[in-house]
PDB file of N, CA and C in Angstrom:
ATOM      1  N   UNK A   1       0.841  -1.209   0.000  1.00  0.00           N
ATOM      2  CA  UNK A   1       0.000   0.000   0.000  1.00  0.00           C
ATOM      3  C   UNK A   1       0.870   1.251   0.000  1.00  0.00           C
ATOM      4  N   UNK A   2       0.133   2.100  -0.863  1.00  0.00           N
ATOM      5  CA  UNK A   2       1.253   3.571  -1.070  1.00  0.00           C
ATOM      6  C   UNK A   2       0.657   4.679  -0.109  1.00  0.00           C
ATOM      7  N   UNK A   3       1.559   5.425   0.164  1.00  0.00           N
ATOM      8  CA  UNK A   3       1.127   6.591   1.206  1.00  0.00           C
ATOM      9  C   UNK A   3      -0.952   6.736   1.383  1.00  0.00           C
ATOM     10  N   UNK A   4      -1.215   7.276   0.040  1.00  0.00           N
ATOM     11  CA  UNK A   4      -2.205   7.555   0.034  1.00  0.00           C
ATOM     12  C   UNK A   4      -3.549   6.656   0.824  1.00  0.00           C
ATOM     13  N   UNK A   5      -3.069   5.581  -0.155  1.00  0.00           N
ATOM     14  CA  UNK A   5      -3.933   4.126   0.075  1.00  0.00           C
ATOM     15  C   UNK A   5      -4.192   3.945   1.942  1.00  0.00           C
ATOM     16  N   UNK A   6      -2.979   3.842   2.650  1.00  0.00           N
ATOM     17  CA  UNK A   6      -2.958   3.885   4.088  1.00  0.00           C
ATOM     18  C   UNK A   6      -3.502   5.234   4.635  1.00  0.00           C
ATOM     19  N   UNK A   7      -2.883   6.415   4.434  1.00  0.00           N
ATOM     20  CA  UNK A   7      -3.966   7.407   4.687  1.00  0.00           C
ATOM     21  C   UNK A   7      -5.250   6.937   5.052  1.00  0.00           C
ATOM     22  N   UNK A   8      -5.942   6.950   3.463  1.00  0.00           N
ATOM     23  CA  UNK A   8      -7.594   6.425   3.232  1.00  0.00           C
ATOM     24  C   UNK A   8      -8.128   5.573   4.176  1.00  0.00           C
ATOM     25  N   UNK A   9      -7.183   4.414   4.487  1.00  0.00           N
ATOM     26  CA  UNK A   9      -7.540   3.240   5.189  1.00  0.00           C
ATOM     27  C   UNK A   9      -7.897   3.897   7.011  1.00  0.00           C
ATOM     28  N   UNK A  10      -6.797   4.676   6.988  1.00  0.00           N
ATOM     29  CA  UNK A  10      -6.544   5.350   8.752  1.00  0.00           C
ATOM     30  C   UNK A  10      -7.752   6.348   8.696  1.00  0.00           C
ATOM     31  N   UNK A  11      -8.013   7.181   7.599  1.00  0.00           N
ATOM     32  CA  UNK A  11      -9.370   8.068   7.670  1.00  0.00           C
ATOM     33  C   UNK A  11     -10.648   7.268   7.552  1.00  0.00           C
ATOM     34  N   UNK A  12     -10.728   6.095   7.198  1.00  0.00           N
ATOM     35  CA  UNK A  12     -11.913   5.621   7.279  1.00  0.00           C
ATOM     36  C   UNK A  12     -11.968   4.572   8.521  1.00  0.00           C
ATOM     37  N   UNK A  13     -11.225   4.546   9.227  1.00  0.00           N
ATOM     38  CA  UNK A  13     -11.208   3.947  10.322  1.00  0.00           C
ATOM     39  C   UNK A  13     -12.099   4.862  11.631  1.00  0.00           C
ATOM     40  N   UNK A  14     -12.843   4.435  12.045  1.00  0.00           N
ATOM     41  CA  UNK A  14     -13.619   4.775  13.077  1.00  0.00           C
ATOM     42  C   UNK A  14     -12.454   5.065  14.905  1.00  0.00           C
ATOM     43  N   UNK A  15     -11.132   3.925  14.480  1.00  0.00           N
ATOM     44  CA  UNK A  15     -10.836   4.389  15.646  1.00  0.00           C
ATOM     45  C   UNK A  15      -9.625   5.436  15.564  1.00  0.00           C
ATOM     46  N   UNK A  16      -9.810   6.016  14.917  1.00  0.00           N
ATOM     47  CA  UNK A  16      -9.022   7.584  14.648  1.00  0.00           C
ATOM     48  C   UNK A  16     -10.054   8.678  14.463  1.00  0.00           C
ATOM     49  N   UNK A  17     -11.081   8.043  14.585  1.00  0.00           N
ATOM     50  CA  UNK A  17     -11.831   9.547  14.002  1.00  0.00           C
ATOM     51  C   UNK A  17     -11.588  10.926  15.219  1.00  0.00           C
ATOM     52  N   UNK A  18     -11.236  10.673  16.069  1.00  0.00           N
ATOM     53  CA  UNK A  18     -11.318  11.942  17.096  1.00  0.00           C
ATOM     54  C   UNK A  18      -9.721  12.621  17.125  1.00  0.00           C
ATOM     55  N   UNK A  19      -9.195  11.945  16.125  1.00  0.00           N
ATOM     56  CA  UNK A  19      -7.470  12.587  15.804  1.00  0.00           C
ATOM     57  C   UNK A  19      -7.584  13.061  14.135  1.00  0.00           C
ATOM     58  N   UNK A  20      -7.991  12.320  13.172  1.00  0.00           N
ATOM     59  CA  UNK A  20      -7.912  12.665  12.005  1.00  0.00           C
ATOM     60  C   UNK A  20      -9.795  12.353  11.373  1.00  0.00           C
ATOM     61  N   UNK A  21      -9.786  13.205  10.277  1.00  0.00           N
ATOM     62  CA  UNK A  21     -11.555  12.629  10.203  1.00  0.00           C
ATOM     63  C   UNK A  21     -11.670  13.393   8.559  1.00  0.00           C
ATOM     64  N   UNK A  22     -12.424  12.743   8.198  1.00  0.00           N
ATOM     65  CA  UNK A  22     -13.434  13.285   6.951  1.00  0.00           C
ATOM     66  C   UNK A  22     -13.900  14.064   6.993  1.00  0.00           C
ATOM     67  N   UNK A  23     -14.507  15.094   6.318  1.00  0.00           N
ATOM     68  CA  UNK A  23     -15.373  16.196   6.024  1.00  0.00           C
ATOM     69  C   UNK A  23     -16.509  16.025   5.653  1.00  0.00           C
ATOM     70  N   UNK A  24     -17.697  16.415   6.259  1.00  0.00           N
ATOM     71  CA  UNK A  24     -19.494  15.640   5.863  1.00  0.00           C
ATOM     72  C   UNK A  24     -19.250  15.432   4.400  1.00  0.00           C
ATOM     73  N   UNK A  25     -19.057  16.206   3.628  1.00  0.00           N
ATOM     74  CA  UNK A  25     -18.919  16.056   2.191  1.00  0.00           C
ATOM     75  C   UNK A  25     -17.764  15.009   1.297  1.00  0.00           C
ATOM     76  N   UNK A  26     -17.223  14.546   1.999  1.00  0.00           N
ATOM     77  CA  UNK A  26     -16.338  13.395   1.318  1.00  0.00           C
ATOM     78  C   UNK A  26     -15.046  13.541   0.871  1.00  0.00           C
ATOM     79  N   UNK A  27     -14.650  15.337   0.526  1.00  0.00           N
ATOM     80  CA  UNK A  27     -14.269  15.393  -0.612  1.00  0.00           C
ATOM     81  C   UNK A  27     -13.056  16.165   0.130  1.00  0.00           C
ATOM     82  N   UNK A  28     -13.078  16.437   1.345  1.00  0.00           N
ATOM     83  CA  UNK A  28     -11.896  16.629   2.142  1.00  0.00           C
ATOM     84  C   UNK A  28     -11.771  15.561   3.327  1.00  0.00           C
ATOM     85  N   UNK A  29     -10.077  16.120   4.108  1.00  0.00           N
ATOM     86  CA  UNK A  29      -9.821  15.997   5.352  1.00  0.00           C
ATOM     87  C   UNK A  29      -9.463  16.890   6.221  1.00  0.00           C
ATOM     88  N   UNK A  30      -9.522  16.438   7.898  1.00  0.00           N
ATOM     89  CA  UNK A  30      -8.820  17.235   8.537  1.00  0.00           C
ATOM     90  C   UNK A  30      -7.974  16.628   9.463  1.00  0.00           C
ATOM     91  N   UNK A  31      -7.645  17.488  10.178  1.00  0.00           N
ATOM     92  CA  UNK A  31      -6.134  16.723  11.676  1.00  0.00           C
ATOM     93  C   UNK A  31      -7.064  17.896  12.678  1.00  0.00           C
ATOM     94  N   UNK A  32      -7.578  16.571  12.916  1.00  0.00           N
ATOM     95  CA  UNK A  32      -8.353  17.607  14.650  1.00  0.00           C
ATOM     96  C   UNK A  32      -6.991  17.597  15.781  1.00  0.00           C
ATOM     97  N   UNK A  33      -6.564  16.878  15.572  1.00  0.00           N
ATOM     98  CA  UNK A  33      -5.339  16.416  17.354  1.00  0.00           C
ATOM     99  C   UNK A  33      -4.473  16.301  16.675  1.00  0.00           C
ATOM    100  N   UNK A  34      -3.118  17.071  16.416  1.00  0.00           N
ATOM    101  CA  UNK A  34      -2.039  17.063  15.730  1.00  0.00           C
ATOM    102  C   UNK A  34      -1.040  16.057  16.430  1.00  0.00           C
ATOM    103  N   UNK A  35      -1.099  16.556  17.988  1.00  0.00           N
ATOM    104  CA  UNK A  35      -0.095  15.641  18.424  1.00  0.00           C
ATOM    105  C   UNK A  35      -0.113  14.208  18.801  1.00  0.00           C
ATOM    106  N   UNK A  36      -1.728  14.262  18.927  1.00  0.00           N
ATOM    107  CA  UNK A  36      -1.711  12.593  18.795  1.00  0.00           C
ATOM    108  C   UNK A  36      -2.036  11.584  17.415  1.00  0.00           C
ATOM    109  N   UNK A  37      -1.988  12.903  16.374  1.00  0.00           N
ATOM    110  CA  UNK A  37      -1.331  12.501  15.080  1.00  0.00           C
ATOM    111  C   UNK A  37      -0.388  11.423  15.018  1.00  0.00           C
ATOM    112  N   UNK A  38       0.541  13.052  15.450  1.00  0.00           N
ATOM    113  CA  UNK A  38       1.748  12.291  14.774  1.00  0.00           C
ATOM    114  C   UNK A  38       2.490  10.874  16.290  1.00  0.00           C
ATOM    115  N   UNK A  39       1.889  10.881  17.068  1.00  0.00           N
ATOM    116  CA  UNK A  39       2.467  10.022  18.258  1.00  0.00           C
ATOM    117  C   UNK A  39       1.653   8.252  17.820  1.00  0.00           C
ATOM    118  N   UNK A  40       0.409   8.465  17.307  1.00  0.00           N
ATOM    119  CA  UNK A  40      -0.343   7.626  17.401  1.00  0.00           C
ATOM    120  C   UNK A  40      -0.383   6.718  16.031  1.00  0.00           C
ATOM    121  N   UNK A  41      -0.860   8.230  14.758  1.00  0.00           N
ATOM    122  CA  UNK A  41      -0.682   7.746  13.720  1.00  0.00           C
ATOM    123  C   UNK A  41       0.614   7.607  12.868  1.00  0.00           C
ATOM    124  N   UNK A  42       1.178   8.558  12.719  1.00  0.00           N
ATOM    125  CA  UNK A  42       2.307   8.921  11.629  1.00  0.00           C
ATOM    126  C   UNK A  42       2.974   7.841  12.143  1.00  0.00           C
ATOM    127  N   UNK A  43       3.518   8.054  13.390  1.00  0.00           N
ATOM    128  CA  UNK A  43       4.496   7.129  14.034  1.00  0.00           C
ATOM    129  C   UNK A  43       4.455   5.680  13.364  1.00  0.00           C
ATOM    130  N   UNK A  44       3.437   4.952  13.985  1.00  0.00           N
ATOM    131  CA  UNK A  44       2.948   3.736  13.617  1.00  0.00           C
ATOM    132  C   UNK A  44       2.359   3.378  12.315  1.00  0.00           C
ATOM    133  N   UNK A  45       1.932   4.010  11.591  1.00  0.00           N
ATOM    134  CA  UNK A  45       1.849   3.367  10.249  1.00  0.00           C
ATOM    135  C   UNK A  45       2.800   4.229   8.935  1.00  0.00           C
ATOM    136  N   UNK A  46       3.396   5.301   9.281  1.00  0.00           N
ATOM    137  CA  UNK A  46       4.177   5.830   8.366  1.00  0.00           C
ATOM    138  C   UNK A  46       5.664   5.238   9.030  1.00  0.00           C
ATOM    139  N   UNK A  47       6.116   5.147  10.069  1.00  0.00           N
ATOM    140  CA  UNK A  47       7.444   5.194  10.423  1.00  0.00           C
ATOM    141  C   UNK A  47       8.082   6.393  11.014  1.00  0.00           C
ATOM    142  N   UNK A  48       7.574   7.625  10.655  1.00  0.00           N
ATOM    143  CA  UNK A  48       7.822   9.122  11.011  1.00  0.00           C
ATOM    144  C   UNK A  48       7.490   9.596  12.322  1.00  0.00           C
ATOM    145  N   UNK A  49       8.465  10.311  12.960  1.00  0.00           N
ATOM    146  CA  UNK A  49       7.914  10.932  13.972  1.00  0.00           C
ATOM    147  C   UNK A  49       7.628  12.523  14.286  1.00  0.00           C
ATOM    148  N   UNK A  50       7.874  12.966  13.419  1.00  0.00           N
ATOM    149  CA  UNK A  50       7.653  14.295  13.173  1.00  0.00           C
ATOM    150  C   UNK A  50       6.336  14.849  12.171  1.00  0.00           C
ATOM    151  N   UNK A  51       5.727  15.694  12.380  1.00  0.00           N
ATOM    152  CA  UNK A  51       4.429  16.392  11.783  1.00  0.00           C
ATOM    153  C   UNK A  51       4.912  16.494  10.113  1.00  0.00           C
ATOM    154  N   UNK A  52       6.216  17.580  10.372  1.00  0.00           N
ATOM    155  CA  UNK A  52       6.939  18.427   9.231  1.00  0.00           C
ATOM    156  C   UNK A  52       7.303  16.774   8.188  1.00  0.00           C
ATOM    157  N   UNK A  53       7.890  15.869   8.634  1.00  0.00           N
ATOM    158  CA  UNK A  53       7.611  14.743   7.573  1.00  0.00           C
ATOM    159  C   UNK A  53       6.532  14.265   6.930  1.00  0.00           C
ATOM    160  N   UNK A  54       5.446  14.342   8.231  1.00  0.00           N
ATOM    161  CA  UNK A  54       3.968  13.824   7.356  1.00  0.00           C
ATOM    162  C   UNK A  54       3.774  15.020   6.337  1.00  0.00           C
ATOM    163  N   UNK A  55       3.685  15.648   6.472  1.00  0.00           N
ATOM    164  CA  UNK A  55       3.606  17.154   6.003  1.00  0.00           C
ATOM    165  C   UNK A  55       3.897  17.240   4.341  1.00  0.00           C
ATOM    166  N   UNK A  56       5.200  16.822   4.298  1.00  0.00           N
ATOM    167  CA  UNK A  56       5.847  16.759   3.020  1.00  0.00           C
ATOM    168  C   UNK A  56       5.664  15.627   2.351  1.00  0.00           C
ATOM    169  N   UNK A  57       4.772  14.132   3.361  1.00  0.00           N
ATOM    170  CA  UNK A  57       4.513  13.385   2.316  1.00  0.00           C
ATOM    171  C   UNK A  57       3.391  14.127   1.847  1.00  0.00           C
ATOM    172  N   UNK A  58       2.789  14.661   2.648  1.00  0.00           N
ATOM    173  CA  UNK A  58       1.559  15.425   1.976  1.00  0.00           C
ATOM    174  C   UNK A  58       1.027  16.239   0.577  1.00  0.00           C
ATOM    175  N   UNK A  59       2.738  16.628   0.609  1.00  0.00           N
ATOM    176  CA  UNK A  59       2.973  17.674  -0.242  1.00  0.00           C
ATOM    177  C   UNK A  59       3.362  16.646  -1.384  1.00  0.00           C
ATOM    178  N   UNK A  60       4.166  15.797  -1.243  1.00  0.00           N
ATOM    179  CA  UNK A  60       4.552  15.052  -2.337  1.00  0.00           C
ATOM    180  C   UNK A  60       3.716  14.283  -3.076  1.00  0.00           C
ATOM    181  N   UNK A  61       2.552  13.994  -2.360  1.00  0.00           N
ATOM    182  CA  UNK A  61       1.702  13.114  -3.024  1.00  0.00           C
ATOM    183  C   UNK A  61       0.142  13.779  -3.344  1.00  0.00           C
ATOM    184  N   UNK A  62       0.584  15.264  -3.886  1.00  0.00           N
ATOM    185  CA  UNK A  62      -0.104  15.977  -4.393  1.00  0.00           C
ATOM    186  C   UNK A  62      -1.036  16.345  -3.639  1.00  0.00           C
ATOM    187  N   UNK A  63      -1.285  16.670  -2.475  1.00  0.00           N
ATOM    188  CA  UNK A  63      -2.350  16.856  -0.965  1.00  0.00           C
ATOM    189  C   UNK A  63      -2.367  18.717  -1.337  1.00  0.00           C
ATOM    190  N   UNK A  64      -3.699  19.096  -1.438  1.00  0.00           N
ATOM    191  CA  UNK A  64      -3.869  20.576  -1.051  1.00  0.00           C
ATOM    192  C   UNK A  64      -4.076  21.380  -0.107  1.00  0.00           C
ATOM    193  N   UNK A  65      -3.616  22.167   0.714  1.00  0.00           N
ATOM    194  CA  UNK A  65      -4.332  22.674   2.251  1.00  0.00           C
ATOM    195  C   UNK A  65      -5.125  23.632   1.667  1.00  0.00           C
ATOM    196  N   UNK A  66      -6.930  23.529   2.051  1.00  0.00           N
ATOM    197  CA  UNK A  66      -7.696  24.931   2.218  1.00  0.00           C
ATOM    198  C   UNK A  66      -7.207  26.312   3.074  1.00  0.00           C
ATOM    199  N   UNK A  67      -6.764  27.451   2.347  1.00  0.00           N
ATOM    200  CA  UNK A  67      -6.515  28.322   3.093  1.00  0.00           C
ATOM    201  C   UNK A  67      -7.809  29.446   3.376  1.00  0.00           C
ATOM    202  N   UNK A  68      -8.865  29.745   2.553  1.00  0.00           N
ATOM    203  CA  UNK A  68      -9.726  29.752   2.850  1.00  0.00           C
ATOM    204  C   UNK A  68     -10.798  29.422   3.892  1.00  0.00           C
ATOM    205  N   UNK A  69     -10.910  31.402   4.376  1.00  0.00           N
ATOM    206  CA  UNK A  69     -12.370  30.654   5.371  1.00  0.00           C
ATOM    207  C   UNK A  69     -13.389  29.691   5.233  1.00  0.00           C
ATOM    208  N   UNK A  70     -13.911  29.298   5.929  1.00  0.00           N
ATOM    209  CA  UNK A  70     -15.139  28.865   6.207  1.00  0.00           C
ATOM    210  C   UNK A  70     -14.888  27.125   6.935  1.00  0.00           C
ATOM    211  N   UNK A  71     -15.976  26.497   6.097  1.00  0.00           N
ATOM    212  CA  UNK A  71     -16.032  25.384   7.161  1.00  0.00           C
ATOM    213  C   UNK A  71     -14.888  23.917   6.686  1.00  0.00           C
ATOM    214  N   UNK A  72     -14.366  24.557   5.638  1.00  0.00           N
ATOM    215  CA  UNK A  72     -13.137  23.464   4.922  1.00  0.00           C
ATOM    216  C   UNK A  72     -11.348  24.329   5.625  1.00  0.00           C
ATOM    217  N   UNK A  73     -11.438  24.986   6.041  1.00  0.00           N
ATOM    218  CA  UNK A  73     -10.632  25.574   6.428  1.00  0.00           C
ATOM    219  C   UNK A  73      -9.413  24.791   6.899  1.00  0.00           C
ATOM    220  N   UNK A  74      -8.049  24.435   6.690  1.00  0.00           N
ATOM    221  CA  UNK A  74      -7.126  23.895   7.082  1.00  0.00           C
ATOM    222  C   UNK A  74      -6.968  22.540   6.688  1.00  0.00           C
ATOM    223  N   UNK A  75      -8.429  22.068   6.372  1.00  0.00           N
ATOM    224  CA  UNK A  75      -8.662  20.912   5.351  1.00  0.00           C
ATOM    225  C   UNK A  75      -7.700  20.383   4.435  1.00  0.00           C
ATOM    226  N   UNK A  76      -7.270  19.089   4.133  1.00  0.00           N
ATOM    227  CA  UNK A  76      -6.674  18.526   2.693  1.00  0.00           C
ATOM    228  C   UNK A  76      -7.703  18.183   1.790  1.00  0.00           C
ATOM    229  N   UNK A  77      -7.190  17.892   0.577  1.00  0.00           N
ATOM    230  CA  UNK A  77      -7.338  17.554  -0.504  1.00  0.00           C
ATOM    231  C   UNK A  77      -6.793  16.993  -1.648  1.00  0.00           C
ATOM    232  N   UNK A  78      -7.693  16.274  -2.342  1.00  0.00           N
ATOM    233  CA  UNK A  78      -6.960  15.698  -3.735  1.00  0.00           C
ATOM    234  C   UNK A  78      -8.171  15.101  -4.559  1.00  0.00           C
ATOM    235  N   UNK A  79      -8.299  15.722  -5.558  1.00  0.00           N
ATOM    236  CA  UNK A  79      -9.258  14.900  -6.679  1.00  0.00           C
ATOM    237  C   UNK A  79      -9.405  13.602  -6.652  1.00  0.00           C
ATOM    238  N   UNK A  80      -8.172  12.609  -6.071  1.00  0.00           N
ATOM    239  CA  UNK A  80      -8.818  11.045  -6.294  1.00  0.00           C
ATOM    240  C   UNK A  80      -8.286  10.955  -5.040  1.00  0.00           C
ATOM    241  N   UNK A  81      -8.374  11.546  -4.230  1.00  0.00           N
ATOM    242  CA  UNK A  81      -8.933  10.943  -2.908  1.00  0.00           C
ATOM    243  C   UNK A  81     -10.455  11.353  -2.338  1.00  0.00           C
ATOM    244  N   UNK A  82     -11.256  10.435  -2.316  1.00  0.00           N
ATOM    245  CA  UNK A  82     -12.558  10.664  -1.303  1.00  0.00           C
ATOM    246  C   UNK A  82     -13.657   9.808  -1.335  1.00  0.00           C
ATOM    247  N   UNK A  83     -13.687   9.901   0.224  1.00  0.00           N
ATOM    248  CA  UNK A  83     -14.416   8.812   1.042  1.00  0.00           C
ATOM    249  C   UNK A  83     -15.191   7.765   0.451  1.00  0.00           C
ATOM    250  N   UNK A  84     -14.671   6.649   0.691  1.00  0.00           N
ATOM    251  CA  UNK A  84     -15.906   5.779   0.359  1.00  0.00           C
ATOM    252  C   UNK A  84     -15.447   5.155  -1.168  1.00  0.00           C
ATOM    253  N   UNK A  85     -14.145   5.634  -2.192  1.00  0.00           N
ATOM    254  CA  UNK A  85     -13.681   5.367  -2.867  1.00  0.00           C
ATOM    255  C   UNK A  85     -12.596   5.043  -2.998  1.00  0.00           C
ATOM    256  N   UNK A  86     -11.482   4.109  -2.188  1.00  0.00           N
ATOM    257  CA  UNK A  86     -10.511   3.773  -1.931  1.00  0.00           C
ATOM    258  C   UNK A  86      -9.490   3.458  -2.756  1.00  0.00           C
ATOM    259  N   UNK A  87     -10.629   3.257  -4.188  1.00  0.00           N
ATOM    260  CA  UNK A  87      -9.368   2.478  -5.835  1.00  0.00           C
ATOM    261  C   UNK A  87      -9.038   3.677  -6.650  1.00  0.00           C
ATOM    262  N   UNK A  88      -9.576   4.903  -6.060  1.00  0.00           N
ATOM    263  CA  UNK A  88      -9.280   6.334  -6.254  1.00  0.00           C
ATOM    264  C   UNK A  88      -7.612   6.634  -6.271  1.00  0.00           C
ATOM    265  N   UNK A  89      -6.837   6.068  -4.601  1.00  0.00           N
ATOM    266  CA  UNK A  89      -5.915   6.489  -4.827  1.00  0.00           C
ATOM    267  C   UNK A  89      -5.019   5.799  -5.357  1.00  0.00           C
ATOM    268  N   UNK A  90      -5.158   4.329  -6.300  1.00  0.00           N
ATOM    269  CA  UNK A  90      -4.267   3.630  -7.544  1.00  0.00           C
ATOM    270  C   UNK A  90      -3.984   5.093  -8.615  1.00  0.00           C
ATOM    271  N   UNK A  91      -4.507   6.029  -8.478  1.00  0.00           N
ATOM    272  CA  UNK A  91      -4.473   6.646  -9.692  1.00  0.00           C
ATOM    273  C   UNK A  91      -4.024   8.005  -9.302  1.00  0.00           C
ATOM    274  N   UNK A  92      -3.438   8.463  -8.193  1.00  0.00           N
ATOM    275  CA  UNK A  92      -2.268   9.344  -7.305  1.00  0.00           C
ATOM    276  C   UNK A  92      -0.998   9.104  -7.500  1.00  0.00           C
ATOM    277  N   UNK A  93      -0.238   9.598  -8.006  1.00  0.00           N
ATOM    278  CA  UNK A  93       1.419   9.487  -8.580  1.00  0.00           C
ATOM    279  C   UNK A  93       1.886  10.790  -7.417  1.00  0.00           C
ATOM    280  N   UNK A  94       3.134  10.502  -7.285  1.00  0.00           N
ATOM    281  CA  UNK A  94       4.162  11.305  -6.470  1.00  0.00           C
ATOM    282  C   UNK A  94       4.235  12.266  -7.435  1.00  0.00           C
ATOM    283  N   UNK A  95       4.514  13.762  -6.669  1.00  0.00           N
ATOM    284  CA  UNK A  95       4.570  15.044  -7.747  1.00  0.00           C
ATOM    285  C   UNK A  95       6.012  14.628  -7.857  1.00  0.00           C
ATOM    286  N   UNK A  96       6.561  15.068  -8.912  1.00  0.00           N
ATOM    287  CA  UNK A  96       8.309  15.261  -9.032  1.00  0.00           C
ATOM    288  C   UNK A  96       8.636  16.602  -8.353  1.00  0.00           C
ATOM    289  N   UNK A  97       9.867  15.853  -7.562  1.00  0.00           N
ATOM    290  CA  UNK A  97      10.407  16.887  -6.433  1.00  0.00           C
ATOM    291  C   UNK A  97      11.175  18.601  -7.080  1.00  0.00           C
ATOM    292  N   UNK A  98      11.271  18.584  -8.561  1.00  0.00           N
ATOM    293  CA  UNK A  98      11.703  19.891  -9.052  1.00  0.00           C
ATOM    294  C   UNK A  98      10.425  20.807  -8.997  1.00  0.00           C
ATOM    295  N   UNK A  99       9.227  20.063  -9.091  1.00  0.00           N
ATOM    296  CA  UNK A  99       8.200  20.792  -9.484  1.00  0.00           C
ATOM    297  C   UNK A  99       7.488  21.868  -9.007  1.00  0.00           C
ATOM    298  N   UNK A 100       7.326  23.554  -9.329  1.00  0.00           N
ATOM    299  CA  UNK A 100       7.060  24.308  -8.147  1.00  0.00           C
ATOM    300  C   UNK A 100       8.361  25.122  -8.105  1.00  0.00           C
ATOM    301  N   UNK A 101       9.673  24.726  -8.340  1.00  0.00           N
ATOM    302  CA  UNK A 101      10.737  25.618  -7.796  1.00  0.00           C
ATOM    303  C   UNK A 101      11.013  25.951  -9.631  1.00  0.00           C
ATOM    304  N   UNK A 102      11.177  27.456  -9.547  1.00  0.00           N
ATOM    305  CA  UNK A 102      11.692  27.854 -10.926  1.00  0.00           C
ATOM    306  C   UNK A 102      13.060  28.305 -10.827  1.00  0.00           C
ATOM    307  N   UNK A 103      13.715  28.066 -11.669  1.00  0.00           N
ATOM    308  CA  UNK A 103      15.288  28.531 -11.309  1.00  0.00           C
ATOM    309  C   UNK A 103      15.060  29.999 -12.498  1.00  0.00           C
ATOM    310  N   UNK A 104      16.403  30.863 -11.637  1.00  0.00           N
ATOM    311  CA  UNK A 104      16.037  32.120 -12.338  1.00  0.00           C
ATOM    312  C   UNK A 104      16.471  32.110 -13.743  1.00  0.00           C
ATOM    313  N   UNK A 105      15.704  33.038 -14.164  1.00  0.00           N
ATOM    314  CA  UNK A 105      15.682  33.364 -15.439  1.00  0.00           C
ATOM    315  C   UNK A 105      16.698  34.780 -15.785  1.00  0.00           C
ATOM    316  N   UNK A 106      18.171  34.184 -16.181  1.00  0.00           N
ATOM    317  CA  UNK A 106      19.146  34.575 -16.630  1.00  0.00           C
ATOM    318  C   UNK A 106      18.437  36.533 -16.927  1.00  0.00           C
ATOM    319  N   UNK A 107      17.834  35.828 -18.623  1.00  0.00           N
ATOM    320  CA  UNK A 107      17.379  37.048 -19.462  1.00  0.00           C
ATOM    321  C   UNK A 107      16.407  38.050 -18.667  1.00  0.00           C
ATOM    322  N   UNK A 108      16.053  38.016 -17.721  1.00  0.00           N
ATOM    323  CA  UNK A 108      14.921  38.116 -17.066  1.00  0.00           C
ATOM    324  C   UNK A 108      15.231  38.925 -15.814  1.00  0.00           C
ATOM    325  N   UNK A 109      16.656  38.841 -15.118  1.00  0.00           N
ATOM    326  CA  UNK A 109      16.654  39.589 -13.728  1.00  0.00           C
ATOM    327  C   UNK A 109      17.514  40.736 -14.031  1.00  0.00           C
TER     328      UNK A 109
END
């Protein structure tokens, strides 16, 4: 199972819901209890003991944070991740790690 896949599995698990949980709508997540996140979950099914690692798998495996008010607020995301559709994340690829950083443009500064 790839990052994502275990994610899915730990968010649809009932006995995490009061540390990590779904969004009524399916189509996000959140981290209610950060530190018993990362003590409880990350630890034990990622290997990691730090937030800032989960963090960047987050980032690597294409995860969005809502920065936006309202009730998705701080929320993740990803088009083929959500609830209740688990063969969603076969079809999540790792972003490539250059991607996002532009190197300067010679002609340009």
């Amino acid at each position: 199972n790839n990052f994502p896949a275990k994610l899915h599995k730990i968010l649809s698990s009932p006995q995490y819901s009061h540390i990590i949980t779904w969004m009524p709508h399916g189509r996000a997540w959140k981290i209610l209890h950060k530190e018993l996140l990362v003590s409880m979950v990350v630890n034990t099914y990622f290997g990691q003991t730090r937030f800032a690692s989960f963090n960047r798998q987050l980032s690597n495996w294409g995860f969005k944070r809502m920065h936006q008010p309202g009730a998705d607020h701080a929320c993740y995301y990803h088009e083929c991740f959500l609830r209740g559709i688990p063969r969603l994340t076969r079809l999540m690829r790792r972003v490539p790690s250059n991607r996002g950083k532009r190197q300067p443009d010679a002609e340009g500064e």
